[in-house]
N, C-alpha and C. Protein backbone atom coordinates (compact mmCIF):
# COMPACT_ATOMS: atom_id res chain seq x y z
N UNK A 1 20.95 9.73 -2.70
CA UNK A 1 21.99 10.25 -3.57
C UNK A 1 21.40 10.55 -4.92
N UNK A 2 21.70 11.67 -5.39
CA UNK A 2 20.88 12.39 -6.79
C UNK A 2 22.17 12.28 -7.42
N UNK A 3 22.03 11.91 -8.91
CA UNK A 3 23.32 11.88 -9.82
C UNK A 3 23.11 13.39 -10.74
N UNK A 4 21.83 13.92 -10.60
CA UNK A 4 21.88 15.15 -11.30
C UNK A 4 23.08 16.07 -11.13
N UNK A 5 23.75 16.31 -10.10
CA UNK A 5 24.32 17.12 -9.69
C UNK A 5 25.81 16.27 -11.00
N UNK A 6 26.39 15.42 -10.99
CA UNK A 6 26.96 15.13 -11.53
C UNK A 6 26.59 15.26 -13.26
N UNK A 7 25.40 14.86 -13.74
CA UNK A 7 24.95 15.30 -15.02
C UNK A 7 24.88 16.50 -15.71
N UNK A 8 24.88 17.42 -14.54
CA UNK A 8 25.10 18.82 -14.75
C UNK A 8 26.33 19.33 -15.18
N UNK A 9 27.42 18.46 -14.21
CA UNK A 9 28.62 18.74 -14.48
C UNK A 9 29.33 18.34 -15.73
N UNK A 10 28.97 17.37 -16.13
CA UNK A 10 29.19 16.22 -17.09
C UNK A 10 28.87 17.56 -18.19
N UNK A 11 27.57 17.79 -18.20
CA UNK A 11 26.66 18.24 -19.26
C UNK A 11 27.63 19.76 -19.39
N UNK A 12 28.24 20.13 -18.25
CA UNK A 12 28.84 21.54 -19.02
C UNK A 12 30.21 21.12 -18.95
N UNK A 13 30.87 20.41 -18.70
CA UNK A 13 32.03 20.00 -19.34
C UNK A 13 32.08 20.02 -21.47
N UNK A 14 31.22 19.35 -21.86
CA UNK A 14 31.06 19.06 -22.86
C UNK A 14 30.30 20.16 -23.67
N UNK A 15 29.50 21.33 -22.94
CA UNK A 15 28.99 22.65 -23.26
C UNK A 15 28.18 22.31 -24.25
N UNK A 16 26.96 21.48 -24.04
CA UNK A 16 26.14 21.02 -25.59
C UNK A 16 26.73 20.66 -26.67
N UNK A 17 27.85 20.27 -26.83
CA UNK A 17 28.53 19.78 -27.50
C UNK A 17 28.39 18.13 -27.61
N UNK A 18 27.96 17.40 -26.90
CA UNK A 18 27.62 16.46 -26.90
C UNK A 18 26.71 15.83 -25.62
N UNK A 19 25.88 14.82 -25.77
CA UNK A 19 24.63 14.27 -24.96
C UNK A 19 25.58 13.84 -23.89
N UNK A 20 25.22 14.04 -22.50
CA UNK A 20 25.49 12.84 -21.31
C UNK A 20 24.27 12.80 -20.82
N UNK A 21 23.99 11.36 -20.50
CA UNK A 21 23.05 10.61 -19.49
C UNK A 21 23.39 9.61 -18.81
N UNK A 22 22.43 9.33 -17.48
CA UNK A 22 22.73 7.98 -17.12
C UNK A 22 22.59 6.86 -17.72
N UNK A 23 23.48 5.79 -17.46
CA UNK A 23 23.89 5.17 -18.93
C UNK A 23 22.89 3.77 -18.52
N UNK A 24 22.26 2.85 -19.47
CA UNK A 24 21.78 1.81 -19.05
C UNK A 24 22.63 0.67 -19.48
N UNK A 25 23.77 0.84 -19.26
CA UNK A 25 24.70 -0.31 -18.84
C UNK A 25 25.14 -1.08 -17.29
N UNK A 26 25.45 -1.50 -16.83
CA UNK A 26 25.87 -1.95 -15.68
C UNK A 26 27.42 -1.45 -15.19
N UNK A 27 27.87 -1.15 -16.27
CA UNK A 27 29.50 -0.90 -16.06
C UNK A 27 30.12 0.65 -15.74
N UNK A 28 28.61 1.28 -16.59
CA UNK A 28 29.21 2.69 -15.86
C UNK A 28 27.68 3.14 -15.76
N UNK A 29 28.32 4.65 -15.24
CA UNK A 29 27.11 5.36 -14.39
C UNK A 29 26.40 6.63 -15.27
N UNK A 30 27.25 6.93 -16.78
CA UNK A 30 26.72 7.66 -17.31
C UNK A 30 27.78 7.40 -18.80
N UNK A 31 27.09 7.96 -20.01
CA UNK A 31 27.24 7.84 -20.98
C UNK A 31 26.96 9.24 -22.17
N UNK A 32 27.99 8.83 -22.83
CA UNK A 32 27.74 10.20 -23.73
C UNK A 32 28.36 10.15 -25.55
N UNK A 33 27.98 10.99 -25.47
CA UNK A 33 28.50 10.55 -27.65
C UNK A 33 29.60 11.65 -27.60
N UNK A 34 30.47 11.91 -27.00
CA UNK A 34 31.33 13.21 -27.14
C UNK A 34 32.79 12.68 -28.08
N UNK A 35 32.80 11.20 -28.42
CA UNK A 35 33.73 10.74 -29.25
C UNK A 35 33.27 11.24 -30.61
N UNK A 36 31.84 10.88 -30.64
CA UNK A 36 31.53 11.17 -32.17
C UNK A 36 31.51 12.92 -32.58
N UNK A 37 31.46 13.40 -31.13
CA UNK A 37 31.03 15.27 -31.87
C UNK A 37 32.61 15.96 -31.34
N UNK A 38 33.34 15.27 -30.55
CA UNK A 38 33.95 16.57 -30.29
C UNK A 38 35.66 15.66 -31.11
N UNK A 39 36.77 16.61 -31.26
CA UNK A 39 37.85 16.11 -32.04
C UNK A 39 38.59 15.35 -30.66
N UNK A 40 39.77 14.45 -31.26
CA UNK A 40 40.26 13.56 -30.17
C UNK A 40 41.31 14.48 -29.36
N UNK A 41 41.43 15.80 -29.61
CA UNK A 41 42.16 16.19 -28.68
C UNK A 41 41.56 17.20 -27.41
N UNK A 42 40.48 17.78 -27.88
CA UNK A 42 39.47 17.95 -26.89
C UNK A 42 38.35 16.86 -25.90
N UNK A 43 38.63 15.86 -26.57
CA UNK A 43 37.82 14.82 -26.06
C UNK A 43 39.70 14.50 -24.86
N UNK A 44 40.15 14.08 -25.67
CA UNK A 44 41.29 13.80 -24.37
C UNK A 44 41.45 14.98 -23.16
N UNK A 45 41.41 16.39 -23.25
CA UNK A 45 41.35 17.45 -22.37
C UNK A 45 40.04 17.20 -21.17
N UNK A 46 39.02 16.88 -21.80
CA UNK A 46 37.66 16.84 -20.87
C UNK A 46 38.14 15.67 -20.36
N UNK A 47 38.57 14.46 -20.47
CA UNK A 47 39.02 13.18 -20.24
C UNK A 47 40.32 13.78 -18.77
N UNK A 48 41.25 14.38 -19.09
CA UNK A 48 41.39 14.85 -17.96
C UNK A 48 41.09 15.51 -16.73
N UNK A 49 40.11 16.42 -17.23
CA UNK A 49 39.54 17.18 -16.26
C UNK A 49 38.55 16.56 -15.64
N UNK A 50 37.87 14.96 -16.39
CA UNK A 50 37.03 14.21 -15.67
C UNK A 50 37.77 13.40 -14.58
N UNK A 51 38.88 13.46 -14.95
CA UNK A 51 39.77 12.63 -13.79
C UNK A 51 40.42 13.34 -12.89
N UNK A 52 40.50 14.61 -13.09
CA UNK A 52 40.91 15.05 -11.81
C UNK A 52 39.44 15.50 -10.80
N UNK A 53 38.18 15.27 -11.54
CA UNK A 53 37.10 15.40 -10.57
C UNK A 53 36.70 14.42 -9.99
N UNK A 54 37.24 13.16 -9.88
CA UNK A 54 36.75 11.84 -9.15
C UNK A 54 36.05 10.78 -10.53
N UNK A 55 36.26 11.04 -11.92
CA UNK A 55 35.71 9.84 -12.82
C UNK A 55 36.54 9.42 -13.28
N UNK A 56 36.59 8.76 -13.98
CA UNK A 56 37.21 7.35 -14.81
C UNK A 56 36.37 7.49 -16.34
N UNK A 57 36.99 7.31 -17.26
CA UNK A 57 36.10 7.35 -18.64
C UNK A 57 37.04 6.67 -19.43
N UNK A 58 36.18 5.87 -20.25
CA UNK A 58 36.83 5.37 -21.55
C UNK A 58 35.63 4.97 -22.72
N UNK A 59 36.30 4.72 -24.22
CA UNK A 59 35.47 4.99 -25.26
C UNK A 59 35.61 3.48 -26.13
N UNK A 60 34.01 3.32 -26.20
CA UNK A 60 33.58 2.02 -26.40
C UNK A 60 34.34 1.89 -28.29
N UNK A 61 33.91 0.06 -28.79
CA UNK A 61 33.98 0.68 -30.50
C UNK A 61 32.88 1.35 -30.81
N UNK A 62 31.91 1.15 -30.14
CA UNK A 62 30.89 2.69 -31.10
C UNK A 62 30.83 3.95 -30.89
N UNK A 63 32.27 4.31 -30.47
CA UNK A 63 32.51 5.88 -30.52
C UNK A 63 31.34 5.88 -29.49
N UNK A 64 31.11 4.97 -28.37
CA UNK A 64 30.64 6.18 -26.50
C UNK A 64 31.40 6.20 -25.75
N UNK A 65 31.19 7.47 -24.62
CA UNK A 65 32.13 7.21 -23.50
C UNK A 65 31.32 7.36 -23.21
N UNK A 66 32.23 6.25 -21.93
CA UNK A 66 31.69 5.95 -20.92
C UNK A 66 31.48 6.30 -19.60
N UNK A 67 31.41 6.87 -18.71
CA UNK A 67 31.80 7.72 -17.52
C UNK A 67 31.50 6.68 -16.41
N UNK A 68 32.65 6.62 -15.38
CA UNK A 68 32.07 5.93 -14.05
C UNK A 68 32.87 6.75 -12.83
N UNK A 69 32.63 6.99 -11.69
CA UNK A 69 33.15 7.01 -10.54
C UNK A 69 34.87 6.36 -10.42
N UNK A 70 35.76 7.45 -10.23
CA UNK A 70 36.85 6.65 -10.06
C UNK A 70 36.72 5.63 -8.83
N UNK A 71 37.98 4.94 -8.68
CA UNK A 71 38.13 4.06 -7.84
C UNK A 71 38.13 4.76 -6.21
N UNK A 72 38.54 5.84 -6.44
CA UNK A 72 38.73 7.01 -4.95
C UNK A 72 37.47 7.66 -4.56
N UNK A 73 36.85 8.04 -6.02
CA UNK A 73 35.66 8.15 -5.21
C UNK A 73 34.53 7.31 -4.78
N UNK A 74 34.55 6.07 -5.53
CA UNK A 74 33.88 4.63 -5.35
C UNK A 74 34.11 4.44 -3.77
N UNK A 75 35.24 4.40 -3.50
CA UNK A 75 35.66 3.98 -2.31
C UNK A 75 35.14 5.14 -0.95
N UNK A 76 35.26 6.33 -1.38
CA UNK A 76 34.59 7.64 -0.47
C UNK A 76 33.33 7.10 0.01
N UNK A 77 32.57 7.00 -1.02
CA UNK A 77 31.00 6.95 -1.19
C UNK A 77 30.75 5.74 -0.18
N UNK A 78 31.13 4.64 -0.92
CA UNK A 78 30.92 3.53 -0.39
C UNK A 78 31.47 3.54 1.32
N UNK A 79 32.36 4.12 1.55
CA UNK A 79 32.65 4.25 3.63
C UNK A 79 31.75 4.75 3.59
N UNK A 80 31.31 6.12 3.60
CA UNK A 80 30.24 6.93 4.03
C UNK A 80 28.81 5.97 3.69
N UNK A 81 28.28 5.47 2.94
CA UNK A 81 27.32 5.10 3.37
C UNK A 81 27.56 3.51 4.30
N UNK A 82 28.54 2.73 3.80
CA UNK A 82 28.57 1.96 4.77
C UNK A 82 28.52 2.09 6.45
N UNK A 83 29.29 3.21 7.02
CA UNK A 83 29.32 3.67 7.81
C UNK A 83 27.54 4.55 8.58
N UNK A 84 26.99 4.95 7.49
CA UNK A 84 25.51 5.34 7.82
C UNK A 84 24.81 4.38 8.39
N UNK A 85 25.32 2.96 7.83
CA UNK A 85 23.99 1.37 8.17
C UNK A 85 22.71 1.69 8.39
N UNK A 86 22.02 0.83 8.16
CA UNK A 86 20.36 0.61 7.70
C UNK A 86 19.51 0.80 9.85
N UNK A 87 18.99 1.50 9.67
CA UNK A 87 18.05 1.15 10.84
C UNK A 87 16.61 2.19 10.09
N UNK A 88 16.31 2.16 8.93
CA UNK A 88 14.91 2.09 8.62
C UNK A 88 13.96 2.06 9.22
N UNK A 89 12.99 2.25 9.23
CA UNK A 89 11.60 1.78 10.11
C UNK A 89 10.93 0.82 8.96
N UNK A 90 10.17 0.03 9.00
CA UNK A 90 9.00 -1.06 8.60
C UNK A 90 8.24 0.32 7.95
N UNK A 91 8.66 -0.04 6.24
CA UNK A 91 7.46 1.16 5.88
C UNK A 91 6.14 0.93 5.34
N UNK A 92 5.03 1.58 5.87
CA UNK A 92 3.72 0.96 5.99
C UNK A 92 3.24 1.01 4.46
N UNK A 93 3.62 1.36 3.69
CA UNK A 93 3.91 1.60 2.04
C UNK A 93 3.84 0.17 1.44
N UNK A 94 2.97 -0.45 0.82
CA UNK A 94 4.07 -2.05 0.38
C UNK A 94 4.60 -2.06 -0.65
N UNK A 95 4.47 -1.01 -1.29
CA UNK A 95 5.38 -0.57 -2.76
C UNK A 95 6.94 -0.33 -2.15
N UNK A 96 7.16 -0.07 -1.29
CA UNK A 96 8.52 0.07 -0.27
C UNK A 96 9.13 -0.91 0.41
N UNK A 97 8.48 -1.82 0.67
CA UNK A 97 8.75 -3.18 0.80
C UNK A 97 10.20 -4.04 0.01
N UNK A 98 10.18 -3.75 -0.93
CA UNK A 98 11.81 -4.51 -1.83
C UNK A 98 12.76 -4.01 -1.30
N UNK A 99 12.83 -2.40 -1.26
CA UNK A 99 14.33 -1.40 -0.56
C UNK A 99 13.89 -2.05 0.76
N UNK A 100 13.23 -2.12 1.45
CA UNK A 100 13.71 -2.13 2.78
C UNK A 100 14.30 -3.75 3.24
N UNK A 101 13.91 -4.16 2.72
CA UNK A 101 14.46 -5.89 2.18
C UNK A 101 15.58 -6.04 1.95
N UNK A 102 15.63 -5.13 0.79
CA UNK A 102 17.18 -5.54 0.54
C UNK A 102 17.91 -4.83 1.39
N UNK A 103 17.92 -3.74 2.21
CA UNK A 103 18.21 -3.06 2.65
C UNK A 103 18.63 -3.56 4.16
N UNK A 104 17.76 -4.66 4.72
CA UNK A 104 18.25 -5.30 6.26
C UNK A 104 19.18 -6.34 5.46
N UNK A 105 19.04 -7.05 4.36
CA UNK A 105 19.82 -8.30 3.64
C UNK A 105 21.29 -7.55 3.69
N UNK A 106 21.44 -6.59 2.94
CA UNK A 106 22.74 -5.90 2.43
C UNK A 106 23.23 -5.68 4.46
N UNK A 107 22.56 -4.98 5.05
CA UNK A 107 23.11 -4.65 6.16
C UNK A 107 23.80 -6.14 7.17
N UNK A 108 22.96 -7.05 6.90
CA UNK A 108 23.21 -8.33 7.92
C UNK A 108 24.58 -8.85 7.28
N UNK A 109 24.92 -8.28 5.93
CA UNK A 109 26.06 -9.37 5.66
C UNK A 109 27.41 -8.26 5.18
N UNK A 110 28.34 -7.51 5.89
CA UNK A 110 28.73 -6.24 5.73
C UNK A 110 30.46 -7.16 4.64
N UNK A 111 30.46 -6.15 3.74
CA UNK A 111 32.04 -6.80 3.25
C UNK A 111 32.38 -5.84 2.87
N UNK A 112 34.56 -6.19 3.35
CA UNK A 112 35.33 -5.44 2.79
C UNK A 112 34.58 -3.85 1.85
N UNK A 113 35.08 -2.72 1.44
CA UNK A 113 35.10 -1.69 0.64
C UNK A 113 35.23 -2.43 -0.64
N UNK A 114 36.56 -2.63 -0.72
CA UNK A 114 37.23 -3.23 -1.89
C UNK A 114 36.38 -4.53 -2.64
N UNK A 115 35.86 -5.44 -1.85
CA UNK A 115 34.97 -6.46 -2.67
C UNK A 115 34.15 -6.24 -3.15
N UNK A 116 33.31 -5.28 -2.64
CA UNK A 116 32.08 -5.11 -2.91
C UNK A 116 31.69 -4.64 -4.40
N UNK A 117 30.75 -5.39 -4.79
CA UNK A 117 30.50 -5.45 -6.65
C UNK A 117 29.55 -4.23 -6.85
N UNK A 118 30.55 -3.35 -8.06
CA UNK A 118 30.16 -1.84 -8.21
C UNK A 118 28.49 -2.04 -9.28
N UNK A 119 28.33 -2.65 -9.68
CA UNK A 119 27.38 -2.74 -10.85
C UNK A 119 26.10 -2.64 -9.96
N UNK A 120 25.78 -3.40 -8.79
CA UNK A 120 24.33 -3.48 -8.11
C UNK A 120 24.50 -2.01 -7.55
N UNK A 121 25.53 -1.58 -7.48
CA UNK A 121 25.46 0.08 -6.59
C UNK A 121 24.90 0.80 -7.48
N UNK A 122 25.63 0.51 -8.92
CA UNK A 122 25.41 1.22 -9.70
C UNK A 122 23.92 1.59 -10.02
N UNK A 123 23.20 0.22 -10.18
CA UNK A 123 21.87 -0.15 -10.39
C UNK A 123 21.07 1.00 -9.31
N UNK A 124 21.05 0.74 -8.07
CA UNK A 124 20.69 1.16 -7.20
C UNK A 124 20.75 2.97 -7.60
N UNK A 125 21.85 3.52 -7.13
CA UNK A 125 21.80 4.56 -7.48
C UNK A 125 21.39 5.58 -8.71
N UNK A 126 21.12 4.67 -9.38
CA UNK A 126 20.66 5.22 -11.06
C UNK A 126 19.07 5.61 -11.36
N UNK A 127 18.56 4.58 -9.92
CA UNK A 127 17.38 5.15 -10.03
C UNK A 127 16.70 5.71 -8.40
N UNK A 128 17.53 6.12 -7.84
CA UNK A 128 16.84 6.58 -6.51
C UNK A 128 15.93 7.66 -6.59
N UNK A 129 15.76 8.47 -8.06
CA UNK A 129 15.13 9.35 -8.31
C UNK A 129 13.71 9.03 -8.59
N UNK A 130 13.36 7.53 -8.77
CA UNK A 130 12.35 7.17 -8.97
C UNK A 130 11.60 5.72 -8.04
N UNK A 131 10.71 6.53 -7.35
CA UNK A 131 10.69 5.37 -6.15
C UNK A 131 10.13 3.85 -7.31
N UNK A 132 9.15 3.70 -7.94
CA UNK A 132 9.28 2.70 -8.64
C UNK A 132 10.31 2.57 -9.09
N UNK A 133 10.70 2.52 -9.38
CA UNK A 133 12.46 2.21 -10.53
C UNK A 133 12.84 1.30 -9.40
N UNK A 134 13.57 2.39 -8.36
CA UNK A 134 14.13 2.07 -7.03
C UNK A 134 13.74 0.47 -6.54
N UNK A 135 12.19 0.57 -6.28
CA UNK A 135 11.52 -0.82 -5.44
C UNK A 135 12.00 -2.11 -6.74
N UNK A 136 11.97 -1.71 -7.80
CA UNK A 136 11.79 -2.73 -8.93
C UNK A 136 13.43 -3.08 -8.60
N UNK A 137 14.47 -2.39 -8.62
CA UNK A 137 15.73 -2.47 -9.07
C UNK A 137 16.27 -3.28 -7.90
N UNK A 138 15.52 -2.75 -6.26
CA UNK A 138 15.76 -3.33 -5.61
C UNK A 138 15.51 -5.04 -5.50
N UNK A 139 14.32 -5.52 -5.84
CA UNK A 139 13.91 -6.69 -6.08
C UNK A 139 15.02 -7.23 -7.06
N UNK A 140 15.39 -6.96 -8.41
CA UNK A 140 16.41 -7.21 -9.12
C UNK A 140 17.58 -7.64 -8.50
N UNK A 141 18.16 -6.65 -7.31
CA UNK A 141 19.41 -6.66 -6.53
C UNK A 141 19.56 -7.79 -5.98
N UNK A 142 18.39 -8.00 -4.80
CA UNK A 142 18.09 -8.89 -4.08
C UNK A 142 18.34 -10.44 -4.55
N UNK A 143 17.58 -10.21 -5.69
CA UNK A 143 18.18 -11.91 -6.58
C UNK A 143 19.36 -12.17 -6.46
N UNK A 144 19.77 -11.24 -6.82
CA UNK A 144 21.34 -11.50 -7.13
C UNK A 144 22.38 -11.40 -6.14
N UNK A 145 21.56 -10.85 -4.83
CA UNK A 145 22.62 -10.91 -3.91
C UNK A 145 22.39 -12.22 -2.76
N UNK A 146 20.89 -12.61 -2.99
CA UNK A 146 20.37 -14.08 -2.68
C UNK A 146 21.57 -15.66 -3.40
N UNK A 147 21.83 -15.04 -4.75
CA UNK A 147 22.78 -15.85 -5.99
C UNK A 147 24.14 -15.55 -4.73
N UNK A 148 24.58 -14.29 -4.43
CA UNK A 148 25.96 -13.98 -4.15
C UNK A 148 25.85 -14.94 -2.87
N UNK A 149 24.89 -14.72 -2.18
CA UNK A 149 25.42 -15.31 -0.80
C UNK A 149 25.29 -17.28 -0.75
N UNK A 150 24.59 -17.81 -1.76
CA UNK A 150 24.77 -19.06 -2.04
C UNK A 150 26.24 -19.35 -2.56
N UNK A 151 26.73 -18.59 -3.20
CA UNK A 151 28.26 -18.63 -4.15
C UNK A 151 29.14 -17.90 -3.13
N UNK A 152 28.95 -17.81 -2.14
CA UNK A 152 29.91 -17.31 -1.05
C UNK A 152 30.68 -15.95 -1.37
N UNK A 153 30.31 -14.77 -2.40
CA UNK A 153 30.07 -14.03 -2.72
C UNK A 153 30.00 -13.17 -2.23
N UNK A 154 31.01 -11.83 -1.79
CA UNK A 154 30.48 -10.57 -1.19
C UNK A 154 29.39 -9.89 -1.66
N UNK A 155 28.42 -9.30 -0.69
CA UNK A 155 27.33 -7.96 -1.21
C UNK A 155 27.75 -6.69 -1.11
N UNK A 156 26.74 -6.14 -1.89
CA UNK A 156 27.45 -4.82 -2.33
C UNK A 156 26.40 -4.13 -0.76
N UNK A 157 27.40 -4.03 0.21
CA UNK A 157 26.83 -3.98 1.62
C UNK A 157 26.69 -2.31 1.74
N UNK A 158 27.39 -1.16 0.75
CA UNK A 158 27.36 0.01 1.42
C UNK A 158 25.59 0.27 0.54
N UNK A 159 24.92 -0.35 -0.29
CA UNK A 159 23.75 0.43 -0.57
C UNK A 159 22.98 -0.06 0.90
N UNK A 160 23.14 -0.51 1.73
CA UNK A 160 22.21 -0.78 2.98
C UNK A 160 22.26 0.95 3.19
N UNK A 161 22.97 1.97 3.27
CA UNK A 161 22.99 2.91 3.95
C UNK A 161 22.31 3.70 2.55
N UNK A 162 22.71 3.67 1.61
CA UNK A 162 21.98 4.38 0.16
C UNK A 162 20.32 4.08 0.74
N UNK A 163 19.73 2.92 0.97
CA UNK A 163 18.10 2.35 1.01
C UNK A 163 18.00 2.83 2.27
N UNK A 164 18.93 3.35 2.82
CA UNK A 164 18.22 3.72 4.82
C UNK A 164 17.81 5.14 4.03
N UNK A 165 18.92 6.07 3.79
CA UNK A 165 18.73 7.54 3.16
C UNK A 165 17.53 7.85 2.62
N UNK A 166 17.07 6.62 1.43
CA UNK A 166 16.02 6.80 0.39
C UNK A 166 15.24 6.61 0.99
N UNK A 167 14.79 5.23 1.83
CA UNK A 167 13.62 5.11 2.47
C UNK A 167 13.12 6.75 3.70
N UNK A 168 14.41 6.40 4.24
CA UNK A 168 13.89 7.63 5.16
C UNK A 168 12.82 8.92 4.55
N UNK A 169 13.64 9.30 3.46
CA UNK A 169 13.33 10.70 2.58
C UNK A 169 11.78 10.27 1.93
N UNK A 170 11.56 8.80 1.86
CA UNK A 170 10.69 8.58 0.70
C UNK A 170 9.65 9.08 1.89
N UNK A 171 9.77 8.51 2.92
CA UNK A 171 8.42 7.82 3.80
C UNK A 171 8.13 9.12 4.74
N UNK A 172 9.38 10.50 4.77
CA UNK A 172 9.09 11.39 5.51
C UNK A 172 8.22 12.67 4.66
N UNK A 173 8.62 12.49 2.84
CA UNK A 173 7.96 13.29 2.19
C UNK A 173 6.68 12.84 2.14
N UNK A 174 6.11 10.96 2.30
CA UNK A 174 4.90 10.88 2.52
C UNK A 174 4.28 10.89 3.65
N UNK A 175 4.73 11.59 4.72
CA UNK A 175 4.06 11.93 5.64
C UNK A 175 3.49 12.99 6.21
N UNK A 176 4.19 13.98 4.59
CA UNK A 176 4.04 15.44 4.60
C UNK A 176 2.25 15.59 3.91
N UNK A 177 2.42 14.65 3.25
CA UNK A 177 0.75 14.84 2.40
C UNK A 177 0.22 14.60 3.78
């Protein structure tokens, strides 16, 4: 899953009028200064039109918004890849090693849509563009979903199908060299 396609959108909503990026928070998936550049009644207009495209946004006290995935499309995403599930191959890579880890972990323990904690997705998806990022973020996940399943804790079970996708793509473009 590439979030560019969404940054794009983001990015001409706001017509250079103000920065969006992916955000390095946990709570949302992208971030932008369009409180500070654009007036509050155009900022409320884009605020609609972000919600009738599947986001959710709201504005921090330091004048950011925030952008995340509504709840409808959270929920889309998350069937569809849950529904994909992990059958990976063992990738001979050992830099690939963390996704595919977490990736049988997330699959062995499947929960509810609705439980499942948006922030490790978030994590996950923020950097699939970068296979380091990815392996690192995955190791990160893993802790914490090692923490979840001691605390009886749902996992965020639909990235098992996000790490089948990535791995697949990673290990078939290196088989092209």
């Amino acid at each position: 899953m590439n979030l560019s396609h969404d940054v794009r959108f983001l990015a001409g909503l706001f017509q250079d009028k103000a920065f969006v990026k992916v955000a390095n928070m946990a709570e949302a998936m992208f971030v932008s200064d369009a409180p500070r550049r654009i007036g509050k009644d155009a900022l409320w207009e884009r605020c609609k039109i972000l919600h009738n495209n599947g986001f959710f946004a709201w504005e921090t006290p330091g004048c950011m918004l925030c952008i995340d995935w509504s709840e409808d499309r959270w929920q889309q995403w998350m069937a569809e890849k849950q529904a994909f599930g992990f059958s990976a191959r063992f990738p001979e890579t050992d830099a690939l090693w963390p996704a595919y880890m977490l990736g049988r972990l997330l699959a062995a323990h499947p929960s509810p849509l609705s439980k499942q904690p948006r922030a490790p997705l978030r994590v996950l998806l923020k950097n699939t563009n970068h296979s380091a990022g990815l392996c690192s973020a995955a190791q990160r996940v893993h802790e914490e979903c090692a923490q979840r399943l001691r605390e009886g804790q749902p996992l965020p079970a639909s990235g098992a199908g996000l790490l089948d996708q990535w791995l697949r793509s990673t290990t078939k473009e290196a088989s092209l060299w």
